[in-house]
Protein backbone atom coordinates (compact mmCIF):
# COMPACT_ATOMS: atom_id res chain seq x y z
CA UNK A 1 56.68 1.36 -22.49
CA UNK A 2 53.34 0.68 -20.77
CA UNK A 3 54.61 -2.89 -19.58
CA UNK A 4 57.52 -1.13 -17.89
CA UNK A 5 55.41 1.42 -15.96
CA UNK A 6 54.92 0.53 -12.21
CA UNK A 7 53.17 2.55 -9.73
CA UNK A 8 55.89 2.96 -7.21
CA UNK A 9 54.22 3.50 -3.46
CA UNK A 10 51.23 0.68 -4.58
CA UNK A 11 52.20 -1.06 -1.19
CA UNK A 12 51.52 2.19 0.16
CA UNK A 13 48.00 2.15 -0.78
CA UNK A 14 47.76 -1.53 -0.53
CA UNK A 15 47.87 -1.27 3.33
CA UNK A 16 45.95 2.29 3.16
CA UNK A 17 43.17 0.62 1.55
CA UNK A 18 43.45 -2.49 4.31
CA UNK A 19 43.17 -0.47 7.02
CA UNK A 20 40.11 1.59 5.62
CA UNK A 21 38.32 -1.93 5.24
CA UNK A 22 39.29 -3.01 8.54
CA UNK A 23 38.27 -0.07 10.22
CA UNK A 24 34.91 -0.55 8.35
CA UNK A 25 34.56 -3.79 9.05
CA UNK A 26 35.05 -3.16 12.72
CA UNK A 27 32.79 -0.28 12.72
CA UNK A 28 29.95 -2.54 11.30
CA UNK A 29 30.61 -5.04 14.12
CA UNK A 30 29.48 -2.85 17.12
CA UNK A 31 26.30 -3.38 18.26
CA UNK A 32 23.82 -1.51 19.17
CA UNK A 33 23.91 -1.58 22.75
CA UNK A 34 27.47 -0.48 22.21
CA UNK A 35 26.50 2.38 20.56
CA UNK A 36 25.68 4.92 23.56
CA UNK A 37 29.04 3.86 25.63
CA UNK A 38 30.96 4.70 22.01
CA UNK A 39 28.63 7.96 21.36
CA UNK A 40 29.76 8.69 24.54
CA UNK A 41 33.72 8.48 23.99
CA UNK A 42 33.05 10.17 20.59
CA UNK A 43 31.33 12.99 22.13
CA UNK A 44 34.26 13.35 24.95
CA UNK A 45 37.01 13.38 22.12
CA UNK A 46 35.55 16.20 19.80
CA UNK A 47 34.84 18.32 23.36
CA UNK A 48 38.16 17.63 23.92
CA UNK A 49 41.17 20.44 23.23
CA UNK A 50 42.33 19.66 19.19
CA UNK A 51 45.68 18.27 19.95
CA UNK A 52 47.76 18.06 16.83
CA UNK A 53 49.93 14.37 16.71
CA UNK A 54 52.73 16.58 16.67
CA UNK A 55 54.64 20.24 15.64
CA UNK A 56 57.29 21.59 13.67
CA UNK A 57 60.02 21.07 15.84
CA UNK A 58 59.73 16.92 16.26
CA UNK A 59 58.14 16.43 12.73
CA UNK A 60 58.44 13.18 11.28
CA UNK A 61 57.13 12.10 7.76
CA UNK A 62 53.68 11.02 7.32
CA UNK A 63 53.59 9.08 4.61
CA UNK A 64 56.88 7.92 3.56
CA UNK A 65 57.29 8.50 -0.75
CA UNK A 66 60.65 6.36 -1.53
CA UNK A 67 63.22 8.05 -3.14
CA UNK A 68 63.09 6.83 -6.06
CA UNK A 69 59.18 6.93 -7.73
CA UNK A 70 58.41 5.52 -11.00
CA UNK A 71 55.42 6.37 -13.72
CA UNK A 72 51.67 4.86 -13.37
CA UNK A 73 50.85 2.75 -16.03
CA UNK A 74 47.96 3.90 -17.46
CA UNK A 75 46.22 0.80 -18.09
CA UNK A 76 46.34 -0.64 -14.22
CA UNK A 77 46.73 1.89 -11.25
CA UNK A 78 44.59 2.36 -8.59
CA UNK A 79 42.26 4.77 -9.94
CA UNK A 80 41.39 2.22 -12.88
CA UNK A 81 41.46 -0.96 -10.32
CA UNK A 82 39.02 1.15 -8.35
CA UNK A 83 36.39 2.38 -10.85
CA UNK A 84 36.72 -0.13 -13.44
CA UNK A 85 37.79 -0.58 -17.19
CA UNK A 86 34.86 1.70 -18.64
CA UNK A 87 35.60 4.42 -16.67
CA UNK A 88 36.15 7.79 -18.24
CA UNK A 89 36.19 10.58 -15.22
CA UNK A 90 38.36 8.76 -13.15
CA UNK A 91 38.54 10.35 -9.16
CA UNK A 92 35.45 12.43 -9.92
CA UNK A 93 33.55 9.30 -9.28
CA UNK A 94 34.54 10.45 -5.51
CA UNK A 95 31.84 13.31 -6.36
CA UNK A 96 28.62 11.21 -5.31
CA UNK A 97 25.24 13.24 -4.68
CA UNK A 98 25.70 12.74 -0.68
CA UNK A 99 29.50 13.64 -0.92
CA UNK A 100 28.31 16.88 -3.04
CA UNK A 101 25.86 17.72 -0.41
CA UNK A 102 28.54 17.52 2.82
CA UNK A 103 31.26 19.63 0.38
CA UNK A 104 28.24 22.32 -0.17
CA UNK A 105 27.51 22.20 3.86
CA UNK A 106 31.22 22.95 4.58
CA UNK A 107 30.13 26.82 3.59
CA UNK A 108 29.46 28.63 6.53
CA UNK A 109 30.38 32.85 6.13
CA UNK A 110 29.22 33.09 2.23
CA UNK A 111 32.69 34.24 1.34
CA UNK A 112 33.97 33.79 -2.05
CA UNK A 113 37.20 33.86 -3.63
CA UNK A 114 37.35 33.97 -7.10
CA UNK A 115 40.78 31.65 -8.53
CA UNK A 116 40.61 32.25 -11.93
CA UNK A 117 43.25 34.76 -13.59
CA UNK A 118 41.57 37.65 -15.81
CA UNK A 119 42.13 36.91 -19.58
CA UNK A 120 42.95 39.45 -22.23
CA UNK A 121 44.10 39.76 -25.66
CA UNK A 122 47.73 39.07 -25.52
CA UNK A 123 47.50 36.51 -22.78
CA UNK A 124 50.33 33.60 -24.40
CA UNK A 125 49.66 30.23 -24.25
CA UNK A 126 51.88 27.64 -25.38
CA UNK A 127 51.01 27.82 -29.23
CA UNK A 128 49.04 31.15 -29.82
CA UNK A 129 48.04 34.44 -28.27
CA UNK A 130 44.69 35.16 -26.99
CA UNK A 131 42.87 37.25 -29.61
CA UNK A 132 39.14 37.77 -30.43
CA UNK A 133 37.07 40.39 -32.46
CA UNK A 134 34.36 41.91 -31.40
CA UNK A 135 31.66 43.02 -34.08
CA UNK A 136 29.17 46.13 -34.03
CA UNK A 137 25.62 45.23 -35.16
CA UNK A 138 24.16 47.80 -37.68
CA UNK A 139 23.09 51.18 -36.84
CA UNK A 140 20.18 52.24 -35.68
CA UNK A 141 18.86 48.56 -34.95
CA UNK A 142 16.11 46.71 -35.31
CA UNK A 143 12.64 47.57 -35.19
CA UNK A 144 10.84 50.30 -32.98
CA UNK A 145 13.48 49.13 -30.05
CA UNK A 146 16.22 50.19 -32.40
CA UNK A 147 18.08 46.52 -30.84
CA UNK A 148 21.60 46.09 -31.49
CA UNK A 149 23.29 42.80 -31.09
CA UNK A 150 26.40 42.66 -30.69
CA UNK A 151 28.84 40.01 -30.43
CA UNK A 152 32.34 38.09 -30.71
CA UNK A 153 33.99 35.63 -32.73
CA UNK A 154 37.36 33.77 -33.00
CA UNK A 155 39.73 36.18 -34.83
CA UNK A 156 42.51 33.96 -36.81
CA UNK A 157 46.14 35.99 -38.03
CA UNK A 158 46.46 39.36 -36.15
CA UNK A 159 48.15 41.56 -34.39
CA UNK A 160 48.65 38.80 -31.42
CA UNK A 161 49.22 35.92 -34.22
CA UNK A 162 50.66 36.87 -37.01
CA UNK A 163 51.34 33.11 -38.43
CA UNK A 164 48.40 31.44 -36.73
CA UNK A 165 44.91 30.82 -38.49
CA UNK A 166 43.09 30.17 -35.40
CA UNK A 167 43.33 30.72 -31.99
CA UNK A 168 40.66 29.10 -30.11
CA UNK A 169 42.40 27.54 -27.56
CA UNK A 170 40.60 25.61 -24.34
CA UNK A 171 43.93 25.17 -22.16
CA UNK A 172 44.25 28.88 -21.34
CA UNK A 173 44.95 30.99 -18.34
CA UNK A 174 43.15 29.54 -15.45
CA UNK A 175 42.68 25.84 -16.74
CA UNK A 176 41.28 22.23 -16.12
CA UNK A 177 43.56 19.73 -17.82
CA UNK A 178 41.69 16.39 -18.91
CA UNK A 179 43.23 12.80 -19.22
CA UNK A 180 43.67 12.76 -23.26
CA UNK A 181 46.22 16.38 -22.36
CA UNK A 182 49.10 14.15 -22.10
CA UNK A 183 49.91 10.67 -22.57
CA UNK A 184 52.91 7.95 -22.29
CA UNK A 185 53.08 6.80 -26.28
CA UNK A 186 49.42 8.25 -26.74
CA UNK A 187 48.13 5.97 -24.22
CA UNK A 188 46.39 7.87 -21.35
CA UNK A 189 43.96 6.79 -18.45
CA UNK A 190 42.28 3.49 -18.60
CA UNK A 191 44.21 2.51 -21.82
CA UNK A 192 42.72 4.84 -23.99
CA UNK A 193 44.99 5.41 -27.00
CA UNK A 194 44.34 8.68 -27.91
CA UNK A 195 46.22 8.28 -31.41
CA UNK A 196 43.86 6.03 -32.89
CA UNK A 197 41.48 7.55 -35.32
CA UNK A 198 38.24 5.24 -34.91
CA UNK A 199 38.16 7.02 -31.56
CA UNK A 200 38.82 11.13 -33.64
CA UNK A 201 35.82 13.05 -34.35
CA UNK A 202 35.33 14.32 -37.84
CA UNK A 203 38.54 13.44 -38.70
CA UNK A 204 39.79 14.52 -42.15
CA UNK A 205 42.76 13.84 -44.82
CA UNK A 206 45.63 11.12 -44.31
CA UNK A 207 45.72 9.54 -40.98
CA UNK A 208 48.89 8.41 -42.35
CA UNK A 209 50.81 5.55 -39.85
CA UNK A 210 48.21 6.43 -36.93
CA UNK A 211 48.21 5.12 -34.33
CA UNK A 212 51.84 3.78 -33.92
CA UNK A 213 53.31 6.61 -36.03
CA UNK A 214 52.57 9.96 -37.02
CA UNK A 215 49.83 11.04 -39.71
CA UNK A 216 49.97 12.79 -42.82
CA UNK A 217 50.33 16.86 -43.09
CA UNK A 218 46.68 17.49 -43.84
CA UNK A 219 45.25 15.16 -40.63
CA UNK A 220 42.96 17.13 -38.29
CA UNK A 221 40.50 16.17 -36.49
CA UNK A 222 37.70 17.56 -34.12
CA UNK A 223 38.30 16.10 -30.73
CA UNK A 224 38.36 12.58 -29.20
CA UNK A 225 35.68 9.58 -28.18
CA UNK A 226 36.81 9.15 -24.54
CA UNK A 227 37.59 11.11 -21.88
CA UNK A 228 36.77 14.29 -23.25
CA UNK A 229 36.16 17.40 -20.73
CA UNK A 230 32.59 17.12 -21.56
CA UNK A 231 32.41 14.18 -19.41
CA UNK A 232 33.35 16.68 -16.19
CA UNK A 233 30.28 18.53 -15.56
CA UNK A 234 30.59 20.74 -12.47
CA UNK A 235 32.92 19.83 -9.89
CA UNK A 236 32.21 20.21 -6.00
CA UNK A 237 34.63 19.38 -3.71
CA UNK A 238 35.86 19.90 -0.80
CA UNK A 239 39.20 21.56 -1.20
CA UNK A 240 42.19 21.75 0.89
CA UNK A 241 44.74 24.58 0.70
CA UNK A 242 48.17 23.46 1.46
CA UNK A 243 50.45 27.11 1.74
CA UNK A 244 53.54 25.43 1.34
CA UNK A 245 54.87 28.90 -0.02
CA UNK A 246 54.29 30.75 3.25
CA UNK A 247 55.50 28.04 5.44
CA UNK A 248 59.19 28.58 3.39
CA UNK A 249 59.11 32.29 3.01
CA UNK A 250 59.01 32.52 7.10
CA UNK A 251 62.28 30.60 7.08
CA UNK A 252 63.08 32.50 4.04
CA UNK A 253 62.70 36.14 6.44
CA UNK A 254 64.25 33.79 9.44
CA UNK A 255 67.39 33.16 7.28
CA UNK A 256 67.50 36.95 6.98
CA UNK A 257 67.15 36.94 2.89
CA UNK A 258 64.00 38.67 1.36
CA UNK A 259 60.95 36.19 1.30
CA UNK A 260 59.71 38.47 -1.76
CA UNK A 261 62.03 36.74 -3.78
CA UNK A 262 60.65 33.07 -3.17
CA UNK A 263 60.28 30.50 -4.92
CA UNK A 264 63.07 30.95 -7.35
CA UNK A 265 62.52 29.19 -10.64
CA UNK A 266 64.08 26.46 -10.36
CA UNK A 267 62.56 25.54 -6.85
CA UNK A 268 60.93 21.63 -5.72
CA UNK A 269 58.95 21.51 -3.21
CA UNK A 270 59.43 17.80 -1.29
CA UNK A 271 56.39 16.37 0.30
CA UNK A 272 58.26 17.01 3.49
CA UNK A 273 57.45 20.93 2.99
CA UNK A 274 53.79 19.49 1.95
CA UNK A 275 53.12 17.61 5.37
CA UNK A 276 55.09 20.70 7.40
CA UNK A 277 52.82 22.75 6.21
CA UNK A 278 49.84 21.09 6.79
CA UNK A 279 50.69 20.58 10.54
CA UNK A 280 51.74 25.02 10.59
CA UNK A 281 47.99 24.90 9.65
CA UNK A 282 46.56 22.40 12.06
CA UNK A 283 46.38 19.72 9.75
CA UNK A 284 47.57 16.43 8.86
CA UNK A 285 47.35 13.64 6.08
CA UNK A 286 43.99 12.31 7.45
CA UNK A 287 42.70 15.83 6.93
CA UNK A 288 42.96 14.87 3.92
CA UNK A 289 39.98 13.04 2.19
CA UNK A 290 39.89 10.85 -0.97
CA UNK A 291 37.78 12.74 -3.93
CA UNK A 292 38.99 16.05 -1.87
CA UNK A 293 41.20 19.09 -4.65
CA UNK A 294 44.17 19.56 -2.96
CA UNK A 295 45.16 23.65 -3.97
CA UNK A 296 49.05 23.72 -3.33
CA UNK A 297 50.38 27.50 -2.58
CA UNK A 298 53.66 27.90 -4.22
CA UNK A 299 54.12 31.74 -4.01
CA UNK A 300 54.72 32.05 -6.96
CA UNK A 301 51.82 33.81 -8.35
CA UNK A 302 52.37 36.44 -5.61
CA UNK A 303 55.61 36.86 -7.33
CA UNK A 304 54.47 37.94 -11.06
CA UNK A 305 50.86 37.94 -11.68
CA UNK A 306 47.85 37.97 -8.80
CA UNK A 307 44.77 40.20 -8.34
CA UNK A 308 44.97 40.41 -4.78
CA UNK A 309 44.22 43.96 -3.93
CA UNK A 310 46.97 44.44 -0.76
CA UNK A 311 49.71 43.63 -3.55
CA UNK A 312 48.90 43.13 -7.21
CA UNK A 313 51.02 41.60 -9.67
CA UNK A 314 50.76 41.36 -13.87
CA UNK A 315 53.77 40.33 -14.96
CA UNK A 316 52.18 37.39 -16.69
CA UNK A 317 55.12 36.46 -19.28
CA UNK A 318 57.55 36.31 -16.51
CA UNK A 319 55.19 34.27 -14.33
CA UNK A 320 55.12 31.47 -17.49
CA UNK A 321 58.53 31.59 -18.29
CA UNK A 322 60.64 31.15 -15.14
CA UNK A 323 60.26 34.58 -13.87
CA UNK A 324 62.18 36.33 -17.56
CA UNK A 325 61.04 38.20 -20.30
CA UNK A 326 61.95 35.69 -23.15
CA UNK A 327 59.99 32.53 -24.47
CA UNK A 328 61.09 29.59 -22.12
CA UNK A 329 58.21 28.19 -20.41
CA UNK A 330 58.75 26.36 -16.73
CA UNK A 331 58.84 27.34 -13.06
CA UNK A 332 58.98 26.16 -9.38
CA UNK A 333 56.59 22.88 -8.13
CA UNK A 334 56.53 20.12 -6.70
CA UNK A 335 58.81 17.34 -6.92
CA UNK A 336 58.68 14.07 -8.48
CA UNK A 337 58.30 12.35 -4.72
CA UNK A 338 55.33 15.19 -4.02
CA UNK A 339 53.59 14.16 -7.16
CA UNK A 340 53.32 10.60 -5.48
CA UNK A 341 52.65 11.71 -2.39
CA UNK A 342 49.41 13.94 -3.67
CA UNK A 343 48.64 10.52 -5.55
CA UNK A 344 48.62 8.43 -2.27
CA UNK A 345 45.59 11.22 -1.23
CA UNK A 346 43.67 10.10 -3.86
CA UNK A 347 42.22 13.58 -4.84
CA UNK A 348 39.47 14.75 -7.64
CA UNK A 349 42.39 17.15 -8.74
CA UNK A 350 45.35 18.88 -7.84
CA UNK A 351 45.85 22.63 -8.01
CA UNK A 352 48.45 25.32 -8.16
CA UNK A 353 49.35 28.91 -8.59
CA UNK A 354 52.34 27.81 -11.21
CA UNK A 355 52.27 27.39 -14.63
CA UNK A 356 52.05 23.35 -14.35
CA UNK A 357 52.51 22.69 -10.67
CA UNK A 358 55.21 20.13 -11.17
CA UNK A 359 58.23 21.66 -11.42
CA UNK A 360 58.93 22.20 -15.17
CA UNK A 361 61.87 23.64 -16.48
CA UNK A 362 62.51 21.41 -19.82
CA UNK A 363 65.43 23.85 -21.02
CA UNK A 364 67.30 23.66 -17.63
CA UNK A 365 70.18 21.46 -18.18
CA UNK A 366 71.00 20.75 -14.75
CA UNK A 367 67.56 19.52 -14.05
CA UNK A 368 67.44 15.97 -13.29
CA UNK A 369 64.15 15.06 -13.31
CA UNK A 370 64.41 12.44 -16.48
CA UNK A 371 60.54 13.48 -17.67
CA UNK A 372 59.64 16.78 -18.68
CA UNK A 373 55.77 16.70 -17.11
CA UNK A 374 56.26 14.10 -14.28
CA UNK A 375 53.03 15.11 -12.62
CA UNK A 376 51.37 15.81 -15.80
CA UNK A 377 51.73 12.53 -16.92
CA UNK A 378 51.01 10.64 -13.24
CA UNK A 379 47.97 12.65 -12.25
CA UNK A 380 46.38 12.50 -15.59
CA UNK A 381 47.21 8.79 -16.01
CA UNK A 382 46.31 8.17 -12.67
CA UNK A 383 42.54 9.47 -13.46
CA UNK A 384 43.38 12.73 -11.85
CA UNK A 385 42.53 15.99 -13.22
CA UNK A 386 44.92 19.46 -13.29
CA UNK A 387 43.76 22.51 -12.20
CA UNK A 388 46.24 25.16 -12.99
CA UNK A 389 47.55 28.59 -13.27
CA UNK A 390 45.60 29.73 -9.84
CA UNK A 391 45.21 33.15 -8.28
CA UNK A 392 45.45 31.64 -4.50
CA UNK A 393 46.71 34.94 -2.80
CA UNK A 394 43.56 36.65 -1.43
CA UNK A 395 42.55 33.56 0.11
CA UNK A 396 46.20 32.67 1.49
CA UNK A 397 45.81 35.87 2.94
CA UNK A 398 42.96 35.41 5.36
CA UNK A 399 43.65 32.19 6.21
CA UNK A 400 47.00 32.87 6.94
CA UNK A 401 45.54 36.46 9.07
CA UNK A 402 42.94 33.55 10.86
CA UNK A 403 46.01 30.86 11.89
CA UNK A 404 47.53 34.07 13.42
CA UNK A 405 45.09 35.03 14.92
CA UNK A 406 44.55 31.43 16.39
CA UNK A 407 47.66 31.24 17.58
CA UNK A 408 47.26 34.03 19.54
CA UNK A 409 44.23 33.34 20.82
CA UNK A 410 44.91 29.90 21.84
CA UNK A 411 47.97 28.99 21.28
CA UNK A 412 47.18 26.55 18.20
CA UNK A 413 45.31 26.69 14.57
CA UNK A 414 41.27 26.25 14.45
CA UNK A 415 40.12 22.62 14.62
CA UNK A 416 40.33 21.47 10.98
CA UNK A 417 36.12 21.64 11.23
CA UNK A 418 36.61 24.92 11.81
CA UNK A 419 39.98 25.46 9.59
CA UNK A 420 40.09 28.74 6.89
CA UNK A 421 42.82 26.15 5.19
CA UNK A 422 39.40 23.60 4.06
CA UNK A 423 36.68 25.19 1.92
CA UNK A 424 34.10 24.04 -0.77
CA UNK A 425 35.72 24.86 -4.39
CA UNK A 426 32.98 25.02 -7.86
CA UNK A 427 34.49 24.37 -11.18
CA UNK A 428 31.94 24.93 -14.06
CA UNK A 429 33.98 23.45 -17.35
CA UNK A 430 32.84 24.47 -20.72
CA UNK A 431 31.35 21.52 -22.07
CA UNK A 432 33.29 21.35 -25.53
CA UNK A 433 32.79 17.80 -27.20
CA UNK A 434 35.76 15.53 -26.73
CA UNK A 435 38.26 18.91 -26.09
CA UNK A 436 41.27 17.72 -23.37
CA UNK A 437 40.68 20.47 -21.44
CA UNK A 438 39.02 23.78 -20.49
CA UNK A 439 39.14 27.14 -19.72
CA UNK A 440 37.78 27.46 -16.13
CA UNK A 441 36.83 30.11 -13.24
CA UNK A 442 36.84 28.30 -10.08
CA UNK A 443 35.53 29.56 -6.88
CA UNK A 444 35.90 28.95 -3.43
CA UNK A 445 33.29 29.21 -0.76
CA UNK A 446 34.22 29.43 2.85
């Protein structure tokens, strides 16, 4: 399967990657009494009106994804020709001390918008229900203070999980997916093979026909060698909010149907929609840096479950499971031809406020996307990490109130320096030993 992978679009990058070397090459080149005449020109051009390269009505695609796109192999993309066969953090070695620094400088009003959804007992993940208990210390405490500690622990069958023994689950609610999350045959980025048990911690009972087959009953084990979410540390990037959900629910209101209603389910978003709404925003691809997180709006959140104050939402089993009542995970995302189109960025990690930002509906049977989790399995191949299940509405909001307002004002978005649509984003992970992912509570800083 590996051998059959190819990273459809690699001419893409080929020439992307030519043309950043040239351009370096030729930067290098000028000399120094150069320098002032070039200063000068720079100087005119960023005094200059911004003057998008062009607007809704005459768009034309950016960067051309084919229509057919293939999987990465694992073992040689881009991200593991670019940092190397050890590598185990893949994009994140974007994240360099000086590029930390500029993402933390990008703050400038000390606004923050908490992304992370609120957790509670009850909250369904794909193979248990958040539960916990909390324990009383002893009455009347200790010593003269009369201290009571009190505390919480990892409750196993209950109410929430009747047939479960434990619930302790890192990929929940608000979540950073890691490479070993899902695989093609086990193998994940930089060839890892995350069925092989020299590379398990604490493994115990029959490893049975591991790696090439499947172990025995009793087989558990504590976590992996590689790649584990340990390896993350804090992420701080500069992000860049792509409202792809607002762009379509204007046409939605233009069409004269309720933009309420959208996305339905089922929905892809192209990376046609992507680049459209960059440039309703004042942006466009080369807004776009390598090692940025790109945060894709969907709408859907604003649908079923949000804490946005103007309009909240907790409908949070409908929100997993394609907007119903019963079990059946999926909903709206982007399409396989978006998934390699977010690739060609080269971003630290892509975002969403849907369950897996791809679109994912396994049970539909018209669905014709032959993979259940294309962009799981291409981002986190590709040495890209997930970020999903996001709460993007409050800051959708005042971005979206600031573009108006621009508009108005001057008859075009803010300058992308300037734009509400680019902020700083802080992911603290939970630094669980070889665990392929983690519970998260990311921020963004404007």
């Amino acid at each position: 399967m590996r051998s059959s992978c190819k990273v459809v679009g690699s001419a893409h990058n080929q020439s992307r990657e030519t043309g950043l070397i040239l351009g370096v090459s030729m930067a290098l080149r000028i000399s120094s009494r150069s320098w002032p005449l070039l200063s000068g020109l720079i100087s005119i051009g960023l005094a200059a009106p911004h003057v998008l390269a062009q607007t809704l009505p005459d768009y034309t695609p950016m960067d051309r994804i084919p229509a057919e796109v293939g999987l990465p192999d694992p073992c040689d993309n881009p991200t593991t020709r670019m940092w190397g066969s050890d590598d185990e953090v893949g994009n994140l070695n974007y994240l360099t001390p000086e590029r930390v620094r500029d993402n933390l400088s990008l703050i400038r009003l000390g606004t923050a918008y908490e992304l992370g959804h609120l957790l509670e007992p009850g909250q369904m993940g794909f193979s248990a229900y958040l539960d916990f208990k909390s324990n009383l210390g002893e009455w009347p405490g200790r010593d003269a203070s009369h201290t009571i500690f009190n505390n919480e622990e990892t409750l196993g069958n209950s109410t929430f999980n009747r047939d479960r023994a434990g619930v302790m689950q890192f990929e929940l609610g608000t979540q950073l997916d890691g490479f070993n999350h899902v695989t093609q045959e086990g193998i994940t980025y930089n060839c890892f093979d995350t069925r092989n048990p020299v590379d398990h911690y604490y493994p115990e009972g029959d490893s049975g026909d591991l790696p090439r087959g499947n172990p025995g009953s009793d087989y558990i084990f504590r976590g992996y060698k590689k790649l584990g979410i340990e390896n993350v540390r804090t992420i701080v990037a500069r992000a860049v909010l792509i409202d792809v959900g607002q762009l379509l629910r204007d046409r939605e209101a233009a069409a004269g149907r309720d933009p309420e209603q959208f996305p339905p389910a089922n929905y892809e978003f192209t990376p046609e929609e992507l680049e459209q709404a960059l440039i309703r925003q004042g942006l466009t691809v080369d807004d776009i840096h390598p090692g940025d997180a790109l945060l894709i709006r969907t709408g859907w959140s604003a649908r079923f479950w949000t804490a946005n104050p103007v309009d909240p939402r907790n409908e949070r089993v409908r929100y997993l499971n394609r907007g119903q009542d019963d079990f059946l995970p999926g909903g709206p995302g982007i399409d396989a031809r978006a998934i390699q189109w977010t690739i060609n960025r080269m971003p630290v990690l892509v975002g969403g406020d849907s369950k897996t930002i791809e679109n994912s509906n396994p049970t539909d049977p018209t669905r014709a996307v032959p993979v259940e989790r294309p962009g799981h399995v291409s981002w986190l191949n590709s040495g890209i990490y997930m970020l999903e299940d996001l709460d993007l509405e409050v800051l959708a909001a005042d971005c979206e109130r600031e573009r108006a307002a621009s508009v108005a004002a001057n008859g075009a978005p803010s300058l992308p320096e300037q734009s509400c649509y680019i902020s700083t984003i802080v992911i603290q992970t939970t630094p669980v030993r070889g665990s392929g992912g983690s519970t998260v509570s990311p921020t963004v800083f404007r």
